[in-house]
Protein backbone atom coordinates (compact mmCIF):
# COMPACT_ATOMS: atom_id res chain seq x y z
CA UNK A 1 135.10 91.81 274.08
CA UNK A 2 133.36 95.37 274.01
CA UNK A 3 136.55 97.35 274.43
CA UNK A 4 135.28 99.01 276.96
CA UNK A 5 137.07 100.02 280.24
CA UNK A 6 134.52 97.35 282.23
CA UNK A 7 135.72 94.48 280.16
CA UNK A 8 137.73 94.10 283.30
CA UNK A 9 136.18 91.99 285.98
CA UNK A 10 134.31 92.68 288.71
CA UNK A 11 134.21 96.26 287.86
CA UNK A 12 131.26 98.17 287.88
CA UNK A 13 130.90 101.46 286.98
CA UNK A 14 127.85 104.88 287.18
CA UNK A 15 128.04 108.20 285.63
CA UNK A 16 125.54 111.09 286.29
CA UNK A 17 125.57 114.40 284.87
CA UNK A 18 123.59 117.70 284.84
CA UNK A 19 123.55 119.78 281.90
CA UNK A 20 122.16 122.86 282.97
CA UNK A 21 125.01 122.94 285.50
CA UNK A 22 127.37 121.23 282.69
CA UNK A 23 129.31 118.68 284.83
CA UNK A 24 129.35 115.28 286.01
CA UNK A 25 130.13 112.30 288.33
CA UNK A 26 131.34 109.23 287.32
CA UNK A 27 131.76 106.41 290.18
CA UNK A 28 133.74 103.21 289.98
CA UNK A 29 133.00 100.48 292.20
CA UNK A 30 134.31 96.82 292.42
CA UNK A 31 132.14 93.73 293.33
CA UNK A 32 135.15 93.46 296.07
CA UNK A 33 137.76 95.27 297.43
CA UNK A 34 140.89 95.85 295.23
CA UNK A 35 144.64 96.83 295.28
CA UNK A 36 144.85 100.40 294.06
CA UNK A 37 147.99 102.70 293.80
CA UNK A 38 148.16 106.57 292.32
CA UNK A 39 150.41 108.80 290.28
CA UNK A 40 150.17 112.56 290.43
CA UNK A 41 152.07 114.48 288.04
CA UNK A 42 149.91 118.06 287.44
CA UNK A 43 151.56 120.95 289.00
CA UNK A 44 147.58 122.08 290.52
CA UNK A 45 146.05 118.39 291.74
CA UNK A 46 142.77 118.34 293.73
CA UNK A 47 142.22 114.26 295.23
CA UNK A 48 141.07 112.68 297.89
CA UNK A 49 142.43 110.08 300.25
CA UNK A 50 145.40 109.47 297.75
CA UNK A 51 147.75 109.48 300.69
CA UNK A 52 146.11 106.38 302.17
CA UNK A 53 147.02 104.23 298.71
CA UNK A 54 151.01 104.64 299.72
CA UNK A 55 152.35 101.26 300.13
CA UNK A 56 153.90 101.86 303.24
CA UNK A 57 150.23 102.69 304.79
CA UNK A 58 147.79 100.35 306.65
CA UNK A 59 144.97 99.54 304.34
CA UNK A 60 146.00 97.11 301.83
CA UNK A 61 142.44 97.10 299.62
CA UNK A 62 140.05 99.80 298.99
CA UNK A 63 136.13 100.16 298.06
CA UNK A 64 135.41 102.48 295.42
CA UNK A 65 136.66 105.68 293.24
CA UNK A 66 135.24 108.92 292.85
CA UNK A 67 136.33 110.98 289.69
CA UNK A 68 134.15 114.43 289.24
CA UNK A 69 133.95 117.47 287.63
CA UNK A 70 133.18 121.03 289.94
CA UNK A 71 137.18 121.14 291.24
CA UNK A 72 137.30 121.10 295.00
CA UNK A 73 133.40 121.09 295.54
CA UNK A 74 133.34 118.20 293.47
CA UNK A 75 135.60 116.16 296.67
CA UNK A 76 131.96 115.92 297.76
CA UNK A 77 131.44 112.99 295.51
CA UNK A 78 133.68 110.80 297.40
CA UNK A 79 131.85 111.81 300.49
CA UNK A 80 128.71 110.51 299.10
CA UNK A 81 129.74 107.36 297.75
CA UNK A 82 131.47 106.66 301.48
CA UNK A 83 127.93 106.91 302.91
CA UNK A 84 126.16 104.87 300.35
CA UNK A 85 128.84 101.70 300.40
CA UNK A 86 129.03 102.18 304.18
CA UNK A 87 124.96 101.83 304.14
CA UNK A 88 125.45 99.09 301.79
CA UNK A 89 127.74 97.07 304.24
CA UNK A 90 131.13 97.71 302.90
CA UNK A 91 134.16 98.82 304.03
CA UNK A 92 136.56 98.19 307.06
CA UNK A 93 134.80 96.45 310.20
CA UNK A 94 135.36 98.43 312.95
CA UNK A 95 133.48 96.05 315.23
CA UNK A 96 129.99 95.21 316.79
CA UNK A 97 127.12 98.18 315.85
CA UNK A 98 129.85 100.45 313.81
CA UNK A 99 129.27 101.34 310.43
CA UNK A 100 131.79 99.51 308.38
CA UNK A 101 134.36 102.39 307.03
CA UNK A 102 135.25 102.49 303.33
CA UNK A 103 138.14 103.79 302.00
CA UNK A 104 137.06 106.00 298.97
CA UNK A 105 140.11 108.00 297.11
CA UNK A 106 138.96 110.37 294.47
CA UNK A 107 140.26 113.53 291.69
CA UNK A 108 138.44 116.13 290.44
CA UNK A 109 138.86 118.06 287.40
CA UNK A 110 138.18 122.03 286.85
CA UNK A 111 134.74 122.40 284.99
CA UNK A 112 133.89 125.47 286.79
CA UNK A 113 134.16 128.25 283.68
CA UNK A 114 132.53 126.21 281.09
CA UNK A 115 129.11 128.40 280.82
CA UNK A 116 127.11 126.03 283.20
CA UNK A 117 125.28 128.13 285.72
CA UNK A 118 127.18 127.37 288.92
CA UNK A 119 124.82 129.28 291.11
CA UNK A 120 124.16 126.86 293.65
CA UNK A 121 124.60 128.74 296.67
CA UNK A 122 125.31 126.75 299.94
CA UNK A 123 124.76 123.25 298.22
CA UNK A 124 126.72 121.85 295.56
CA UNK A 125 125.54 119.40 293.39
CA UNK A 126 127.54 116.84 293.32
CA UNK A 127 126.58 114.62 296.17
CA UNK A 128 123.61 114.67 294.46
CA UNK A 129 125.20 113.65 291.29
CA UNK A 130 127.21 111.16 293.24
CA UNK A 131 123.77 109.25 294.77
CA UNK A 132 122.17 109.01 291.14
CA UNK A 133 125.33 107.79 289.76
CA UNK A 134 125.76 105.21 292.71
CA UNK A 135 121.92 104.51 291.15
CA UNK A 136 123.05 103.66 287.59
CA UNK A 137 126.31 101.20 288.49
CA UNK A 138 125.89 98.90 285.92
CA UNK A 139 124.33 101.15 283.71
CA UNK A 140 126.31 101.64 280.04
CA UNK A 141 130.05 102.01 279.98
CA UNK A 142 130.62 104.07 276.77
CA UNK A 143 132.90 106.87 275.56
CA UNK A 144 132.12 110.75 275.34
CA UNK A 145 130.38 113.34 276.88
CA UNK A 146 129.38 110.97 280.19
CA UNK A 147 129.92 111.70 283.74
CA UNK A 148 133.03 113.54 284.87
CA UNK A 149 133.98 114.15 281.77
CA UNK A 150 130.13 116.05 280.72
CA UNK A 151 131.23 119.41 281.11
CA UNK A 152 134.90 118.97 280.00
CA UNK A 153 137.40 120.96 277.48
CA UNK A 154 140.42 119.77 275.95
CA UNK A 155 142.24 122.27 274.87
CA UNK A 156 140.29 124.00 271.72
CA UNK A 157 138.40 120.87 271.74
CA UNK A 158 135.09 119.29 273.78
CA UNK A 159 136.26 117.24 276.09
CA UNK A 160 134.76 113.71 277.90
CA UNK A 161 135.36 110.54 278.87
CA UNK A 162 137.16 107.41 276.84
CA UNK A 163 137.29 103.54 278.07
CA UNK A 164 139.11 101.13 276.10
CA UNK A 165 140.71 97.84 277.06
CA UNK A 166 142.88 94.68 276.00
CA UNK A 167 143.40 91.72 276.66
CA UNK A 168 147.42 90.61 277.89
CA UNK A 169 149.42 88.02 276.86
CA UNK A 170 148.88 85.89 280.17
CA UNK A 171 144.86 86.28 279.01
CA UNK A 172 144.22 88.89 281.65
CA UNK A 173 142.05 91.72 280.93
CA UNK A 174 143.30 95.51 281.26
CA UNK A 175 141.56 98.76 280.89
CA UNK A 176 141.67 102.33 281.41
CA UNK A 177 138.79 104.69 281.86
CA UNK A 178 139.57 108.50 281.43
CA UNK A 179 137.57 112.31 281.88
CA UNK A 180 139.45 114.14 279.83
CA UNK A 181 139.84 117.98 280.18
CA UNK A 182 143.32 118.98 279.37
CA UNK A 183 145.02 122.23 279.49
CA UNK A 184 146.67 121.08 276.41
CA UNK A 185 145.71 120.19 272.86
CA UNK A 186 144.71 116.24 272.10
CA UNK A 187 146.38 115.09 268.99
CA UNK A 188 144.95 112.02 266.92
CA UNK A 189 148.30 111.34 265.26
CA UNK A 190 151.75 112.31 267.42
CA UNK A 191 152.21 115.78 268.89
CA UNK A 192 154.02 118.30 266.92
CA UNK A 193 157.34 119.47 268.45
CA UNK A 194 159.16 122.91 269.09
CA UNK A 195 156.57 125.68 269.65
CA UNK A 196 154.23 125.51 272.12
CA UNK A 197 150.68 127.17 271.36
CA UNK A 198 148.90 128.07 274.01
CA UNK A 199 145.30 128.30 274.87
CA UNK A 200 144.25 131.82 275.48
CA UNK A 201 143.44 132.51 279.42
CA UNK A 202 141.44 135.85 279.12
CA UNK A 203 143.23 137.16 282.24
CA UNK A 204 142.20 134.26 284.41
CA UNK A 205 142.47 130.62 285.72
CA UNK A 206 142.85 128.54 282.11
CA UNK A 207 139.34 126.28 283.12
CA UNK A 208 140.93 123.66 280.87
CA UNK A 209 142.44 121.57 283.26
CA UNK A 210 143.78 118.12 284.51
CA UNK A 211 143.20 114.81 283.00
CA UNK A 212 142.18 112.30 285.63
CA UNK A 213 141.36 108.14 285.05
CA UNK A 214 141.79 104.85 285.99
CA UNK A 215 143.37 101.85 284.90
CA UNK A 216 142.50 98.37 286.13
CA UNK A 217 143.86 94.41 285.49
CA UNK A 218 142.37 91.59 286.87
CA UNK A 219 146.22 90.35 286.96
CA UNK A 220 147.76 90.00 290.72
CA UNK A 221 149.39 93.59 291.55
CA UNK A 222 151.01 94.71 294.80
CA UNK A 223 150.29 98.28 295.90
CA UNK A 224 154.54 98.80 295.20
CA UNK A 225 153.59 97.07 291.42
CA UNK A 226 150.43 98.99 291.16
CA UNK A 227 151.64 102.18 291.44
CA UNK A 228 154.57 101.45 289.29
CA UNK A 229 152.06 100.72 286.42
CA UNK A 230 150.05 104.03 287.28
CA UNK A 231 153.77 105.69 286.33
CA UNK A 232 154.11 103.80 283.27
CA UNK A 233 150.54 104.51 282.44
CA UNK A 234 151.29 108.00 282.52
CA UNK A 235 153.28 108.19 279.39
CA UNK A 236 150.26 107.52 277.43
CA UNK A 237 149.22 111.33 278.21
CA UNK A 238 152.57 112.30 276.92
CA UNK A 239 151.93 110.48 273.75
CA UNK A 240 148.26 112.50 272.59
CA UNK A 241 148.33 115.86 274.65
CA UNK A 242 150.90 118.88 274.38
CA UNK A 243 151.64 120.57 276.51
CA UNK A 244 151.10 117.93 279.83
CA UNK A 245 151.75 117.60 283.12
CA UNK A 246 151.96 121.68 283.83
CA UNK A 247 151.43 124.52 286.77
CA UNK A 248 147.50 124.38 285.49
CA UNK A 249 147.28 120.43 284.90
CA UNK A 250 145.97 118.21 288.07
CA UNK A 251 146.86 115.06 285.82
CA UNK A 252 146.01 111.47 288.24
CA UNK A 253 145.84 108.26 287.37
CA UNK A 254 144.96 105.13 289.38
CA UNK A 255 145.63 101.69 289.25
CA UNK A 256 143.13 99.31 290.44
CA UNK A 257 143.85 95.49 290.61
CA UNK A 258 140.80 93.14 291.08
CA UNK A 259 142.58 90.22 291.59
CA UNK A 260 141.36 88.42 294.80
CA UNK A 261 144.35 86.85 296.08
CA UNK A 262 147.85 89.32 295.57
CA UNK A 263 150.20 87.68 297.13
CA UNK A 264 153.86 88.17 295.73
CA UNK A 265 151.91 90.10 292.49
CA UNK A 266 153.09 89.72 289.38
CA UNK A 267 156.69 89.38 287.74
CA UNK A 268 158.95 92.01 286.59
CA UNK A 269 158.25 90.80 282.84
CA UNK A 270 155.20 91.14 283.25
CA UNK A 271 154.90 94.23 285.14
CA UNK A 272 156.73 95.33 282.06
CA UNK A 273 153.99 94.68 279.56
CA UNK A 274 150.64 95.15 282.22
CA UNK A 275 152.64 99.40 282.46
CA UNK A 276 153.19 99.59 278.65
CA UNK A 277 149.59 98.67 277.76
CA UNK A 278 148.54 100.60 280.48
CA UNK A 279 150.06 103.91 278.69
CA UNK A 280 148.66 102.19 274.95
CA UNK A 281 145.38 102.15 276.63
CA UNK A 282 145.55 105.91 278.51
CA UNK A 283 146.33 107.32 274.67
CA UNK A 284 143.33 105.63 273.05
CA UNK A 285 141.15 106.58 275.41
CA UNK A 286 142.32 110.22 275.66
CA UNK A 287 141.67 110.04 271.91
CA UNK A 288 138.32 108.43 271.89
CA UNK A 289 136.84 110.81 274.55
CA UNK A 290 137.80 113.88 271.74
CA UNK A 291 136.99 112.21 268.65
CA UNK A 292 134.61 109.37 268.97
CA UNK A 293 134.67 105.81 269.64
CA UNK A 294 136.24 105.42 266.17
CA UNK A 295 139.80 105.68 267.48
């Protein structure tokens, strides 16, 4: 085991960045189409196609994940990596001489007032970070200052990604992969209570925003106990970063399953244990993007 959020298989997984620009894609794509299920709880979200992961909609699997930096001209990325899976031959078959159709959800975090130069006119870069990170799947899965989480803040702190994983007591694998860029202050030990400090906003939008991720399982999940885990998982952001979940937070997190056959899922006991490692996991890697694969 590497601890690292691609432990899990069938996962595979590219990041691209540009400093100059100071931002990043990061792409996740399974060898085969997976269960996934979302939780939203920021008060200012930007995603893409998370309306489609609703168990009570049509499409029971899905082909990829975008997570990017650039807020809502980073929504681009998911566009791209639609166009490269559907030239790649997956998604939904439509029939005879169609291009298959994949189903690509995506969040984007709020990079835009981090010093980059963001003068990009009528082109933003990050279908263009999106292709070259569709070129480096399989490249190094690794914690820090990678991919969507390049140009990120956390709080007073440099921001990034952090992937971690475990291994459950049925021997399944589980783990979470997260861009970190929180309005809030990360905390290696637990968050103080009673006063909150805030960040000072200079008169304008905070640019320290929303914490975005995934978590994954090769353990049978329905969409229903998917997206119950994604809510347990959630806790974990409680546990490292104060304040959470607020009017300038777009905090996601989705749950992939890779098992090939669902069926009935998973019981509740388990479902139990797959949503509190989930949250163990979300902490430790909030932690590791901020201070280093040592935590």
């Amino acid at each position: 085991m590497t601890d690292r959020f691609t432990d899990v298989p069938g996962l595979r997984i590219g990041h691209a960045s540009d400093s100059g620009i100071n931002t990043g894609v990061t792409l996740i794509v399974p060898s085969a189409p997976v269960v996934m299920a979302v939780d939203v709880r920021g008060g200012g979200p930007g995603t893409r196609e998370t309306d489609a992961l609703d168990p009570s909609t049509l499409v029971e699997r899905v082909h990829g994940l975008a997570l990017s930096g650039g807020s809502v001209f980073g929504l681009a990325a998911g566009d791209e990596l639609v166009v490269r899976l559907s030239a790649a031959g997956h998604g939904l078959d439509i029939g005879p001489g169609l291009p298959p159709l994949p189903v690509v959800p995506g969040a984007i975090l709020f990079d835009l007032t981090n010093g980059g130069d963001k003068a990009w006119g009528p082109v933003p870069p990050y279908r263009r970070l999106a292709a070259a990170a569709f070129a480096a799947l399989d490249g190094p899965d690794g914690s820090g200052r990678l991919g969507a989480g390049f140009g990120a803040r956390a709080g007073s702190r440099g921001g990034g990604i952090g992937s971690v994983s475990a291994i459950l007591s049925s021997g399944h694998r589980i783990g979470a992969l997260i861009a970190v860029n929180s309005f809030g202050e990360v905390y290696a030990g637990e968050p103080p209570t009673g006063e909150v400090a805030f960040p000072k906003l200079g008169g304008g939008l905070p640019g320290r925003n929303t914490t975005i991720g995934a978590i994954a399982t090769d353990a049978p999940l329905t969409r229903a106990q998917a997206r119950r885990v994604a809510m347990m998982a959630q806790d974990g952001l409680a546990r490292c970063i104060r304040p959470i979940h607020g009017p300038f937070d777009g905090d996601c997190l989705f749950m992939l399953s890779t098992a090939a056959e669902t069926g009935t899922g998973s019981m509740p006991l388990a479902i139990t244990e797959i949503g509190t490692i989930a949250a163990d996991l979300v902490m430790r890697a909030v932690r590791r993007a901020v201070f280093g694969p040592g935590c």
